[in-house]
PDB file of N, CA and C in Angstrom:
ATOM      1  N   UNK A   1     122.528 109.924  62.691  1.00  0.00           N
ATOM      2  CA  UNK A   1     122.244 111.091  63.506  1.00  0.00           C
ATOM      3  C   UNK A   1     121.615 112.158  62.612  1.00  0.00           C
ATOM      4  N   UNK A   2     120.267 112.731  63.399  1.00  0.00           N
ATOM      5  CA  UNK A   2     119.848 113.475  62.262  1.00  0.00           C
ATOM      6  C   UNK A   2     120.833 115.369  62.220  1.00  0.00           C
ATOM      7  N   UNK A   3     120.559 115.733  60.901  1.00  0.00           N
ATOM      8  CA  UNK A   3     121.149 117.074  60.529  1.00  0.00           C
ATOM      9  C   UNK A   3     120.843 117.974  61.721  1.00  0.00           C
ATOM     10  N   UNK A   4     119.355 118.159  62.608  1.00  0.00           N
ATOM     11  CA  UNK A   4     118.983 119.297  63.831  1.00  0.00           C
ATOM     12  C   UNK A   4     120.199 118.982  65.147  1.00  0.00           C
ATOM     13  N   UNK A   5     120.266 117.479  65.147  1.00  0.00           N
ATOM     14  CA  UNK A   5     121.064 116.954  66.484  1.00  0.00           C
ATOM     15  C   UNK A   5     122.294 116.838  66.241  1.00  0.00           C
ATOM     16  N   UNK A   6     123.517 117.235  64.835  1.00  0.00           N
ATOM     17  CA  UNK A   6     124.635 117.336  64.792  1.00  0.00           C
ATOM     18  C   UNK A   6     125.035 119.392  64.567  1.00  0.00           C
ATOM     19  N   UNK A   7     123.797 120.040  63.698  1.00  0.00           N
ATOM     20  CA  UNK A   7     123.677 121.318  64.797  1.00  0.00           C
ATOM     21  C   UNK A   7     123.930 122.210  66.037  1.00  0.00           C
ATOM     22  N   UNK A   8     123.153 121.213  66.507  1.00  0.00           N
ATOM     23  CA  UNK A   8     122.519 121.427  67.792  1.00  0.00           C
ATOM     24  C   UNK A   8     123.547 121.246  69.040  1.00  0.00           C
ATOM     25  N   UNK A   9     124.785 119.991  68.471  1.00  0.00           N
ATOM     26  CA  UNK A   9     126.022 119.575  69.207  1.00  0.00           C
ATOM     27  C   UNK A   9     127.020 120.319  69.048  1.00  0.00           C
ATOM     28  N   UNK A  10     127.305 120.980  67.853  1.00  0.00           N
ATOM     29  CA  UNK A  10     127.778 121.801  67.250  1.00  0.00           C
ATOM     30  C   UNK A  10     128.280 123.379  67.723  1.00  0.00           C
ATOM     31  N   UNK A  11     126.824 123.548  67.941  1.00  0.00           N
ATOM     32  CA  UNK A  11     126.196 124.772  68.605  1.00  0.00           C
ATOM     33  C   UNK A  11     126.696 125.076  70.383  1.00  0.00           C
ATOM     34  N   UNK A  12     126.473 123.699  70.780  1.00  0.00           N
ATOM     35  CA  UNK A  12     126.714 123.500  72.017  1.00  0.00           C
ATOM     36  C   UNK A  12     128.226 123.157  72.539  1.00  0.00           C
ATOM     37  N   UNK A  13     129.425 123.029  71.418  1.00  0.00           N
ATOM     38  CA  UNK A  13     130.723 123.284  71.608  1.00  0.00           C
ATOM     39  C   UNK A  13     130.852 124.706  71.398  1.00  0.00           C
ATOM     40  N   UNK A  14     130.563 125.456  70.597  1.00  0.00           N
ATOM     41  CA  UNK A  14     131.229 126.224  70.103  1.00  0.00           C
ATOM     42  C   UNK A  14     130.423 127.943  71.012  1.00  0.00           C
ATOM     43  N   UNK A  15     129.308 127.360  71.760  1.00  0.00           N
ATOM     44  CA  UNK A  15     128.487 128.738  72.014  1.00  0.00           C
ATOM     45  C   UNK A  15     128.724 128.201  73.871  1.00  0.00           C
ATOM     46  N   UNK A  16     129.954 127.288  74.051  1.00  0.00           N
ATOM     47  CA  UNK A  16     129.586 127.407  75.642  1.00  0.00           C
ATOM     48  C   UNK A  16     130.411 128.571  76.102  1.00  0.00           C
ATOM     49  N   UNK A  17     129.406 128.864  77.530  1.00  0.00           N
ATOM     50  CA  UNK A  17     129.433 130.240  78.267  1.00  0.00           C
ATOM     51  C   UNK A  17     131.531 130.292  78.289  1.00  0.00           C
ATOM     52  N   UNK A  18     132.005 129.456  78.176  1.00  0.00           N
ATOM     53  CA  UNK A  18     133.503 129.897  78.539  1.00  0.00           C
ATOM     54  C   UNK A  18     134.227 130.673  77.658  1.00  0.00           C
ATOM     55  N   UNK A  19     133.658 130.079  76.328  1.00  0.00           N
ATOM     56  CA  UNK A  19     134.061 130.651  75.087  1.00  0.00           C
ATOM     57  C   UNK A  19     133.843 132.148  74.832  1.00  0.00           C
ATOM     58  N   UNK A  20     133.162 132.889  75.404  1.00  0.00           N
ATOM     59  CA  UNK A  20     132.580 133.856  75.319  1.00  0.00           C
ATOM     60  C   UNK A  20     134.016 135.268  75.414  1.00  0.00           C
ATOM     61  N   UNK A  21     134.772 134.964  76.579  1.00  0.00           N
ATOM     62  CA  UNK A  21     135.582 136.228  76.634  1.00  0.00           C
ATOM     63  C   UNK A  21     136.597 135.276  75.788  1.00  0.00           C
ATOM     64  N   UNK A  22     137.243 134.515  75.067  1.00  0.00           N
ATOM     65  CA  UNK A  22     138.004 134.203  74.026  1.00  0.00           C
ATOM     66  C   UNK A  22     137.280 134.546  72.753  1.00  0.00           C
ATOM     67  N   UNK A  23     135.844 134.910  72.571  1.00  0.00           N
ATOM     68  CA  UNK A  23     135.588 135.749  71.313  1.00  0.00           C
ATOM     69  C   UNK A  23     135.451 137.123  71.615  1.00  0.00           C
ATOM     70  N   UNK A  24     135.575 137.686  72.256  1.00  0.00           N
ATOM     71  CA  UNK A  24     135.872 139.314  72.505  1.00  0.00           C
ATOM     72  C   UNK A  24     137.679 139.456  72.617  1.00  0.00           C
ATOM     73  N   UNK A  25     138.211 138.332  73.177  1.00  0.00           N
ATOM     74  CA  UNK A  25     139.717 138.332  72.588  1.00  0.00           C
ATOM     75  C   UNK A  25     140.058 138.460  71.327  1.00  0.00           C
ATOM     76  N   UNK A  26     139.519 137.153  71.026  1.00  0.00           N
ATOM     77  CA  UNK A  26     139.851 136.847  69.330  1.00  0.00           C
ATOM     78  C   UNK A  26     139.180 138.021  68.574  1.00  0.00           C
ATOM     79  N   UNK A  27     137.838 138.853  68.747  1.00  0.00           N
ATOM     80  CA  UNK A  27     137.705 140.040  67.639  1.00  0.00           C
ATOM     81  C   UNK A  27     138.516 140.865  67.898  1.00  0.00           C
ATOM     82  N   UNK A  28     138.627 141.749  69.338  1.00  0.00           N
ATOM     83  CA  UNK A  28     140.351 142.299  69.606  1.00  0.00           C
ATOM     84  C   UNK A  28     141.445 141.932  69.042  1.00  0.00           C
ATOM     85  N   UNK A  29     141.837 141.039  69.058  1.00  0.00           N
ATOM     86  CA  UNK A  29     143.014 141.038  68.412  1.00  0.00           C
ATOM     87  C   UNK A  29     142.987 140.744  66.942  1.00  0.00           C
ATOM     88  N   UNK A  30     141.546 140.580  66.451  1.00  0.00           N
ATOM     89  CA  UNK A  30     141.542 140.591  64.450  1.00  0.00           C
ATOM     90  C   UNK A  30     141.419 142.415  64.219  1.00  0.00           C
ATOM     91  N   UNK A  31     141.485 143.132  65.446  1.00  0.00           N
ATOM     92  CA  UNK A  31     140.968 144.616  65.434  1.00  0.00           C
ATOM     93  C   UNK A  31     139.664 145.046  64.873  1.00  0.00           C
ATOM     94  N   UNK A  32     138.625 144.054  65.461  1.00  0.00           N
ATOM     95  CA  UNK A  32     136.975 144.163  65.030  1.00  0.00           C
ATOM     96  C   UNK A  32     136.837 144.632  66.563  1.00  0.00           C
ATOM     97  N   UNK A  33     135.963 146.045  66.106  1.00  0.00           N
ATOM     98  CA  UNK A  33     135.660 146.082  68.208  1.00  0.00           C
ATOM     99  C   UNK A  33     134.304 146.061  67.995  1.00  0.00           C
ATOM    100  N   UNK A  34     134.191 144.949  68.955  1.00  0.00           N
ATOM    101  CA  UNK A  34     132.314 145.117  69.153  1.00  0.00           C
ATOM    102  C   UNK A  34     132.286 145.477  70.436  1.00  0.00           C
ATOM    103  N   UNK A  35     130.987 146.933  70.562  1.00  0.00           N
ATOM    104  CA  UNK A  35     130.719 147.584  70.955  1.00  0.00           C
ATOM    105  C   UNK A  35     129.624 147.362  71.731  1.00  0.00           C
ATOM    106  N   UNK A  36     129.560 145.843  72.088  1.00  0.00           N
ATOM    107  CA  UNK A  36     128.641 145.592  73.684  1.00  0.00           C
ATOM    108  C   UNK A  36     129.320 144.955  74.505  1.00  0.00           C
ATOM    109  N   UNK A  37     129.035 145.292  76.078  1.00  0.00           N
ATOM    110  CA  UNK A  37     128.939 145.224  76.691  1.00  0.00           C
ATOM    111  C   UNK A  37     129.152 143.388  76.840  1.00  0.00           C
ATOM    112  N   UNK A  38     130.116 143.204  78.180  1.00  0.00           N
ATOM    113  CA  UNK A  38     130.409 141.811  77.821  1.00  0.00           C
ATOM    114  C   UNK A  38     129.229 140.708  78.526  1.00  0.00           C
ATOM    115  N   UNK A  39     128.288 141.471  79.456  1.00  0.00           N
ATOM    116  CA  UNK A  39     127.460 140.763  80.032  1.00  0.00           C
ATOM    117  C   UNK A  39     126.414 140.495  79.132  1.00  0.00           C
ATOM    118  N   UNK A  40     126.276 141.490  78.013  1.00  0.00           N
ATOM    119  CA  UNK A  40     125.593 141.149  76.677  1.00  0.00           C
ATOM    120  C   UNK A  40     126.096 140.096  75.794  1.00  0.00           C
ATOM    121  N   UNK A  41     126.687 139.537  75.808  1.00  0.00           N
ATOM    122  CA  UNK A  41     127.830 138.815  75.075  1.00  0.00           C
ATOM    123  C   UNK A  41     127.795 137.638  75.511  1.00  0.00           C
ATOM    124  N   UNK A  42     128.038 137.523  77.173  1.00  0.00           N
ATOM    125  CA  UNK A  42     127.876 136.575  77.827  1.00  0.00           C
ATOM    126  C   UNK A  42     126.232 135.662  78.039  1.00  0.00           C
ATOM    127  N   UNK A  43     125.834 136.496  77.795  1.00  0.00           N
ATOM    128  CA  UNK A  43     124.355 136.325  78.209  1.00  0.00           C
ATOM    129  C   UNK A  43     124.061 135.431  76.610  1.00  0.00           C
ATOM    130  N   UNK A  44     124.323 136.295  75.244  1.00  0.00           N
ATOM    131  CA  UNK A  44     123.813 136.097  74.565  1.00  0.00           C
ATOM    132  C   UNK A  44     124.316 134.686  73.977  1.00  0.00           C
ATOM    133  N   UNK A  45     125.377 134.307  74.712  1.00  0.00           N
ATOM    134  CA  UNK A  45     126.677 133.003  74.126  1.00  0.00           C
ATOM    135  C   UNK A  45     125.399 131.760  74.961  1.00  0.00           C
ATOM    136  N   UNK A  46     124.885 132.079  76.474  1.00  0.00           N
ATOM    137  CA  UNK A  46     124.106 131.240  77.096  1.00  0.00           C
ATOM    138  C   UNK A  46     122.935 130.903  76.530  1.00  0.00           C
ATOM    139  N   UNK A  47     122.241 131.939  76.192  1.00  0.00           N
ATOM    140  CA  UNK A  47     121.325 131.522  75.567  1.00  0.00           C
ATOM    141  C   UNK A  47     120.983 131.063  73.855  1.00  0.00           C
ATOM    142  N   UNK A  48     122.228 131.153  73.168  1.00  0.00           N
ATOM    143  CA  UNK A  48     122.947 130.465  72.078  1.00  0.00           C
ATOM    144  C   UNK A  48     122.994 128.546  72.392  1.00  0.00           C
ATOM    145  N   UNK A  49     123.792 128.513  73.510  1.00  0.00           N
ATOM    146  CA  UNK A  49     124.069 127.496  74.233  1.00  0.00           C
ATOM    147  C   UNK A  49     122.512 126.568  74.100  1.00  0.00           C
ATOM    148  N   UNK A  50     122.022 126.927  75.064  1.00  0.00           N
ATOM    149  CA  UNK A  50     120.263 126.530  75.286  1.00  0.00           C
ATOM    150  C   UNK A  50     119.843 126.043  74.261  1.00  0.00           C
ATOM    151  N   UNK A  51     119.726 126.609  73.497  1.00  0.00           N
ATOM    152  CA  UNK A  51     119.348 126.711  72.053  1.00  0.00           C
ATOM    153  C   UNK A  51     119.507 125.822  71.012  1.00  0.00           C
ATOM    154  N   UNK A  52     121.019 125.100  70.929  1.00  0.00           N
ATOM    155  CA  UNK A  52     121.470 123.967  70.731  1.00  0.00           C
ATOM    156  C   UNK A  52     121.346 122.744  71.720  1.00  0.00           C
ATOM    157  N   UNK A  53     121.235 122.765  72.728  1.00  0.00           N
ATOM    158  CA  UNK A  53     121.014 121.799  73.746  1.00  0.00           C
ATOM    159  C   UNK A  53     119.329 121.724  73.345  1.00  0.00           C
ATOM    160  N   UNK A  54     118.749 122.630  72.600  1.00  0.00           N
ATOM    161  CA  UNK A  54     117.329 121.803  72.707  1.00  0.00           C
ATOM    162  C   UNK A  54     117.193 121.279  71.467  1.00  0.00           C
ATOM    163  N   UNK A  55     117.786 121.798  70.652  1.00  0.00           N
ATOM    164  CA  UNK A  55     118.335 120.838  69.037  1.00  0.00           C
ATOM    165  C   UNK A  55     118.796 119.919  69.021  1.00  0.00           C
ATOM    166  N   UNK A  56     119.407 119.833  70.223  1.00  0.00           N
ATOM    167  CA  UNK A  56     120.321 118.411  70.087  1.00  0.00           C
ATOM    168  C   UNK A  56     119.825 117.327  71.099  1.00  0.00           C
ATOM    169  N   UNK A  57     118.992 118.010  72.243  1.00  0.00           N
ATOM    170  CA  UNK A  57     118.764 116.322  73.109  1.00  0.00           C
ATOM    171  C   UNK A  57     116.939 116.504  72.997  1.00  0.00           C
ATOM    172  N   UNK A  58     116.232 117.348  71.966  1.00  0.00           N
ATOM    173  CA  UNK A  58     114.720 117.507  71.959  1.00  0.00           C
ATOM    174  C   UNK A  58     114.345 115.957  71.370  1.00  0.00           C
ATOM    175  N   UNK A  59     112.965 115.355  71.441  1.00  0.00           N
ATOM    176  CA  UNK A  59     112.714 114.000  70.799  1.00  0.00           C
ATOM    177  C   UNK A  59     112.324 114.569  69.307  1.00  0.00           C
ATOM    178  N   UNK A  60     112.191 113.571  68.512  1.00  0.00           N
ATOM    179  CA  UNK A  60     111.580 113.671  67.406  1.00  0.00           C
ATOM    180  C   UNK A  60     110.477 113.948  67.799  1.00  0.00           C
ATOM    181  N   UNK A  61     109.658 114.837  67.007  1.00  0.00           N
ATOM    182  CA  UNK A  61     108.074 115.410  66.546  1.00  0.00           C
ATOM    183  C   UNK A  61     107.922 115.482  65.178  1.00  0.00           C
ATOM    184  N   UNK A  62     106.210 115.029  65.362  1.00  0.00           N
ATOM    185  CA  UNK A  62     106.124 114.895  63.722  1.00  0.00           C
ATOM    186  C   UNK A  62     105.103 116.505  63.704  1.00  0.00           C
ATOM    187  N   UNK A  63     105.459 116.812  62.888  1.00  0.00           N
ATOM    188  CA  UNK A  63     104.197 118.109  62.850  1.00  0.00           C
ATOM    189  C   UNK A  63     102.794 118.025  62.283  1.00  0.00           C
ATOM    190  N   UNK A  64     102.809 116.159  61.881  1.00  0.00           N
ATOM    191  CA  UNK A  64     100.823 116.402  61.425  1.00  0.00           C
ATOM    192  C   UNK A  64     100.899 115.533  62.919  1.00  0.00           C
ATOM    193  N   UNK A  65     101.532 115.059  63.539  1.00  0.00           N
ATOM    194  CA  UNK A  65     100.771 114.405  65.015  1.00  0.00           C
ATOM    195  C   UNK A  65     100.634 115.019  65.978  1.00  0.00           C
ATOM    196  N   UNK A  66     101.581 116.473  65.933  1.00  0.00           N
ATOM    197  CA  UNK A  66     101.487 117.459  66.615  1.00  0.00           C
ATOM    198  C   UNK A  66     100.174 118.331  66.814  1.00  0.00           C
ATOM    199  N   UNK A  67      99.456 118.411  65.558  1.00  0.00           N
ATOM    200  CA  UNK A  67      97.976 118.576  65.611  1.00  0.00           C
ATOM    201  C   UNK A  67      96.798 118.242  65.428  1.00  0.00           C
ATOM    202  N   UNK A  68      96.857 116.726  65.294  1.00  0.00           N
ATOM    203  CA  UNK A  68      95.942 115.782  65.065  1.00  0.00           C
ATOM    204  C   UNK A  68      94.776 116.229  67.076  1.00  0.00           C
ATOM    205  N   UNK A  69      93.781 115.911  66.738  1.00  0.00           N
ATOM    206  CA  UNK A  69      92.855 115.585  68.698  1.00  0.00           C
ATOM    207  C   UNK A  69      93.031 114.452  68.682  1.00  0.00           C
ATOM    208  N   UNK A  70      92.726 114.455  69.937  1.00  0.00           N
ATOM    209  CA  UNK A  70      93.134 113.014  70.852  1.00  0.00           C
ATOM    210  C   UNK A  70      92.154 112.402  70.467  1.00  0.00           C
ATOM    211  N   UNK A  71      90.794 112.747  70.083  1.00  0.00           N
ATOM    212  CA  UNK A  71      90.042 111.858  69.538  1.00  0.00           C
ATOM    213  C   UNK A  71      90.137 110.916  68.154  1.00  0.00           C
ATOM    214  N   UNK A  72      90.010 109.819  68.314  1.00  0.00           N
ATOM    215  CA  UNK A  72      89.941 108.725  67.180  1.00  0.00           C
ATOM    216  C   UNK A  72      89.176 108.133  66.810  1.00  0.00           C
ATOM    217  N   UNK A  73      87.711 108.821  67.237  1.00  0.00           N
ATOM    218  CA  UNK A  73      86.385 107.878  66.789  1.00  0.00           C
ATOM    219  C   UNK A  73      85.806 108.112  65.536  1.00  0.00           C
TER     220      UNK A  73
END
């Protein structure tokens, strides 16, 4: 399994949307107050989420075939 797709799985336990008000718990109760707004929080845990889901189920790309033209003559 490559290093982007154990990331990327990684990412996608630890940043799902549920988790989100158990880390505004958990900094509360270490007495860290962060000072946004939880729909900011929430929002930002989802699109965290995404983020790893495209690390983790994207195909391999090579980046010189990525810009090679379709032409081969």
């Amino acid at each position: 399994m490559m290093w982007r797709r154990k990331i990327g799985i990684a990412m996608m336990v630890f940043f799902l949307p549920v988790n989100a008000p158990l880390f505004v718990l958990a900094t509360e109760a270490l007495g860290l107050n962060v000072d946004r707004p939880d729909w900011l929080i929430g929002l930002s845990f989802l699109i965290l989420f995404c983020i790893g889901g495209v690390l983790a189920f994207m195909p391999r790309i090579s980046i010189f075939r990525l810009f090679q033209s379709g032409d081969q003559s």
